[in-house]
C-alpha atoms as a PDB file:
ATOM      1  CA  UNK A   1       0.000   0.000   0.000  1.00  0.00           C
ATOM      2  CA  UNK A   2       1.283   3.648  -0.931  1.00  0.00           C
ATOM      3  CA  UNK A   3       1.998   5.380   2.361  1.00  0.00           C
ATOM      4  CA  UNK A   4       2.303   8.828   0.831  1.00  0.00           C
ATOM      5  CA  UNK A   5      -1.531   9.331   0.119  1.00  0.00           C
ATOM      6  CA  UNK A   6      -0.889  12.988  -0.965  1.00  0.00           C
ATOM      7  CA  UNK A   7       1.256  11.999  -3.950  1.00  0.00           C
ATOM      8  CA  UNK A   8      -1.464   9.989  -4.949  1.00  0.00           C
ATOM      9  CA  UNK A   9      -4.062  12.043  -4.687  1.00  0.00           C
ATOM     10  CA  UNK A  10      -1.859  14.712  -6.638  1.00  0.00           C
ATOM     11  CA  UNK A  11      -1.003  12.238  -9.425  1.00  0.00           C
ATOM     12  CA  UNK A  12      -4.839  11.820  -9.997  1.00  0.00           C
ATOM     13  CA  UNK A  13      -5.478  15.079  -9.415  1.00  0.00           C
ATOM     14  CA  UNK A  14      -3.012  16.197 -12.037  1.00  0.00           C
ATOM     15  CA  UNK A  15      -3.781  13.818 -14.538  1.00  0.00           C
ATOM     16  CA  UNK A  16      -7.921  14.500 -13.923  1.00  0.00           C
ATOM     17  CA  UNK A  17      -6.910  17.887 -14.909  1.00  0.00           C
ATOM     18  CA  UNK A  18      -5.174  17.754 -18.297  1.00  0.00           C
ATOM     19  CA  UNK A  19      -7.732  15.027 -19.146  1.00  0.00           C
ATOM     20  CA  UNK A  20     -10.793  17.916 -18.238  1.00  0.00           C
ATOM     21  CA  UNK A  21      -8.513  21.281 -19.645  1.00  0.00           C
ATOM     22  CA  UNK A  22      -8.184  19.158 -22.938  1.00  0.00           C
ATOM     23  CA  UNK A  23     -11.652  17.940 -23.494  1.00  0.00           C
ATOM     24  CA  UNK A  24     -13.207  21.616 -22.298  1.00  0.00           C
ATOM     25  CA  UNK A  25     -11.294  22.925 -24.847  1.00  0.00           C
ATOM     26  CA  UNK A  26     -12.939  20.617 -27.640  1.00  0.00           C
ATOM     27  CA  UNK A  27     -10.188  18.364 -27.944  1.00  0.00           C
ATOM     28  CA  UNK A  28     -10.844  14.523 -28.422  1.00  0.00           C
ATOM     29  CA  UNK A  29      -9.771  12.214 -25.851  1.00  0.00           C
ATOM     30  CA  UNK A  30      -7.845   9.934 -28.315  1.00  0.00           C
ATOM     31  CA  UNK A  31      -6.043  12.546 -29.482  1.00  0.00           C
ATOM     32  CA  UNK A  32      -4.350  13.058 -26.436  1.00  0.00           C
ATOM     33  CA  UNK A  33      -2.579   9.873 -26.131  1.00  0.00           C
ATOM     34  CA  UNK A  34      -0.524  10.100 -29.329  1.00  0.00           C
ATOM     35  CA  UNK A  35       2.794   7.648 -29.281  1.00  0.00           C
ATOM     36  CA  UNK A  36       4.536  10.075 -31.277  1.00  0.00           C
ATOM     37  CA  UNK A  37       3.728  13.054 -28.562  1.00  0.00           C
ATOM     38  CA  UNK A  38       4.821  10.907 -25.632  1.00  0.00           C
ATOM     39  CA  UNK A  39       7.513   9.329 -26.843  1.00  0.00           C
ATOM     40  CA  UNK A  40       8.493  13.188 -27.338  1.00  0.00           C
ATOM     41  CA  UNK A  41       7.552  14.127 -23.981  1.00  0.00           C
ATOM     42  CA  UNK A  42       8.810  11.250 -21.848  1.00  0.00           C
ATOM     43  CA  UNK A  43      12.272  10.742 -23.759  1.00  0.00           C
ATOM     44  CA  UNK A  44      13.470  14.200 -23.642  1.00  0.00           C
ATOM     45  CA  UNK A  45      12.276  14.340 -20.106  1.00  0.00           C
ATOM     46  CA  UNK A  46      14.654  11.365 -19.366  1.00  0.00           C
ATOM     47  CA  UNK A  47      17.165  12.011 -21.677  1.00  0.00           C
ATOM     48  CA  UNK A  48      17.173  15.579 -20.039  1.00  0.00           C
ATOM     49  CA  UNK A  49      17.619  14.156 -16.321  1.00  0.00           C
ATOM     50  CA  UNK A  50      20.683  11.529 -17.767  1.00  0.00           C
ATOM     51  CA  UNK A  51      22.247  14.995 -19.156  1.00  0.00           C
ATOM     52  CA  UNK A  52      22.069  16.320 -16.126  1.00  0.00           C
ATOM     53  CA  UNK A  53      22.579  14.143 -13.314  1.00  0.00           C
ATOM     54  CA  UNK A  54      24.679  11.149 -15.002  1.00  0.00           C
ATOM     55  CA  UNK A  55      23.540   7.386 -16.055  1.00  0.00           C
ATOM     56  CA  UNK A  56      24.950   6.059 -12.565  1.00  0.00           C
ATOM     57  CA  UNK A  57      22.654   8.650 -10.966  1.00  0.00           C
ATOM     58  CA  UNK A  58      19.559   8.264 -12.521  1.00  0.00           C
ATOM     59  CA  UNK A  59      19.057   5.036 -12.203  1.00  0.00           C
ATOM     60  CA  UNK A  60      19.800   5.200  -8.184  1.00  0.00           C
ATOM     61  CA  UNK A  61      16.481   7.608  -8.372  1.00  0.00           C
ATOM     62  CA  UNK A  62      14.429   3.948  -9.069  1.00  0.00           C
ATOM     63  CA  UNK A  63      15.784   2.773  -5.965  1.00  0.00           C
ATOM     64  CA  UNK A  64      15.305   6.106  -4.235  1.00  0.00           C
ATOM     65  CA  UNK A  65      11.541   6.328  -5.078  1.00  0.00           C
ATOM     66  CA  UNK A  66      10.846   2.802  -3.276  1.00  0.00           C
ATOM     67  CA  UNK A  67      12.359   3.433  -0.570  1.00  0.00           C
ATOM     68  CA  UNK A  68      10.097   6.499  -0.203  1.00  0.00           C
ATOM     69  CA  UNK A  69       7.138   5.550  -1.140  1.00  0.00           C
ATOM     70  CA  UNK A  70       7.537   1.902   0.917  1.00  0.00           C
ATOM     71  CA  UNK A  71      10.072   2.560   3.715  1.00  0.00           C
ATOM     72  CA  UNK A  72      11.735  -0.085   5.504  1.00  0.00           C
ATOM     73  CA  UNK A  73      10.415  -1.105   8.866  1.00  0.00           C
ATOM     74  CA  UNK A  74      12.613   0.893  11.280  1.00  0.00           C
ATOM     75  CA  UNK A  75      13.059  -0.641  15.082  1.00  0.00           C
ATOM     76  CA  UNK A  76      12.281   2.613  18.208  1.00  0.00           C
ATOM     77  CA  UNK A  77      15.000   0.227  20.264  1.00  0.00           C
ATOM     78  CA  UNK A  78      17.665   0.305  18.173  1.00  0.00           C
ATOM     79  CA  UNK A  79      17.353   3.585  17.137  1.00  0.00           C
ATOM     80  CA  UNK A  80      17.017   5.009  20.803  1.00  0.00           C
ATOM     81  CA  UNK A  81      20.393   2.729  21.133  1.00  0.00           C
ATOM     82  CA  UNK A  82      22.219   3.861  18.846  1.00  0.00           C
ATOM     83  CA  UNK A  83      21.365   7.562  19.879  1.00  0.00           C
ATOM     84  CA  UNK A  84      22.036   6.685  23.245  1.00  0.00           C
ATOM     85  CA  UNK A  85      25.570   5.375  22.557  1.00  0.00           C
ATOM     86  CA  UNK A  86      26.439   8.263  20.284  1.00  0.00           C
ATOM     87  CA  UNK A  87      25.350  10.466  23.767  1.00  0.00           C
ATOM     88  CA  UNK A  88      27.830   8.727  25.569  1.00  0.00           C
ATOM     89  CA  UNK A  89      30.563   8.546  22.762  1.00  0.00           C
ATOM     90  CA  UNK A  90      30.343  12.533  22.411  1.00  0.00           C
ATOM     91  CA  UNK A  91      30.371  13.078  26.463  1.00  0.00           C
ATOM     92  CA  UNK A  92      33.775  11.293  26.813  1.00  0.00           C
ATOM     93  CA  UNK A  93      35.494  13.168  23.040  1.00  0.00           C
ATOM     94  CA  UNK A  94      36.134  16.679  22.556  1.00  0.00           C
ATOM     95  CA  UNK A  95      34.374  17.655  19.571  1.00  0.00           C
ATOM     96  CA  UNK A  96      35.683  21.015  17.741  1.00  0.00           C
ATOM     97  CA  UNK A  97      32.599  23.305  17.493  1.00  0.00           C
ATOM     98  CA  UNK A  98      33.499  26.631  15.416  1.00  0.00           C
END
């Protein structure tokens, strides 16, 4: 399930609207979807991001977008643990503060 409910609803949203903008404007539906047009849109948009973040990047943002949209399960133990030790680490160094 897709924790993020407002990117949902803003996906849908968005897409409801070109959909409604195009026909309101007399357009036909089918006309919309045109391969040509989208394989237009959708390849410069990705061929744009490669350009300007790098191949090795861009495909890291795959990985990056599951791991928001379906975090890992995250222990409260271990993470109080590991800020507790880090408490105690930083009480016994000197840390340079400037």
């Amino acid at each position: 399930m897709i924790k993020k409910i407002g990117a949902l609803f803003g996906l849908i949203l968005g897409i409801f609207s070109i959909i409604g903008a195009f026909i309101i404007e007399g357009g036909v539906l089918n006309k919309l979807f045109l391969l040509p047009a989208l394989i237009i849109v959708f390849g410069g948009t990705f061929a744009a991001t490669i350009v300007g973040i790098g191949l090795e990047n861009f495909f890291k943002i795959f990985k990056l977008i599951r791991i928001a949209y379906f975090p890992p399960d995250y222990d409260p133990f271990k993470i109080n643990l590991c800020f507790r030790r880090n408490g105690e680490r930083s009480k016994t160094r000197r840390f340079a503060y400037y």
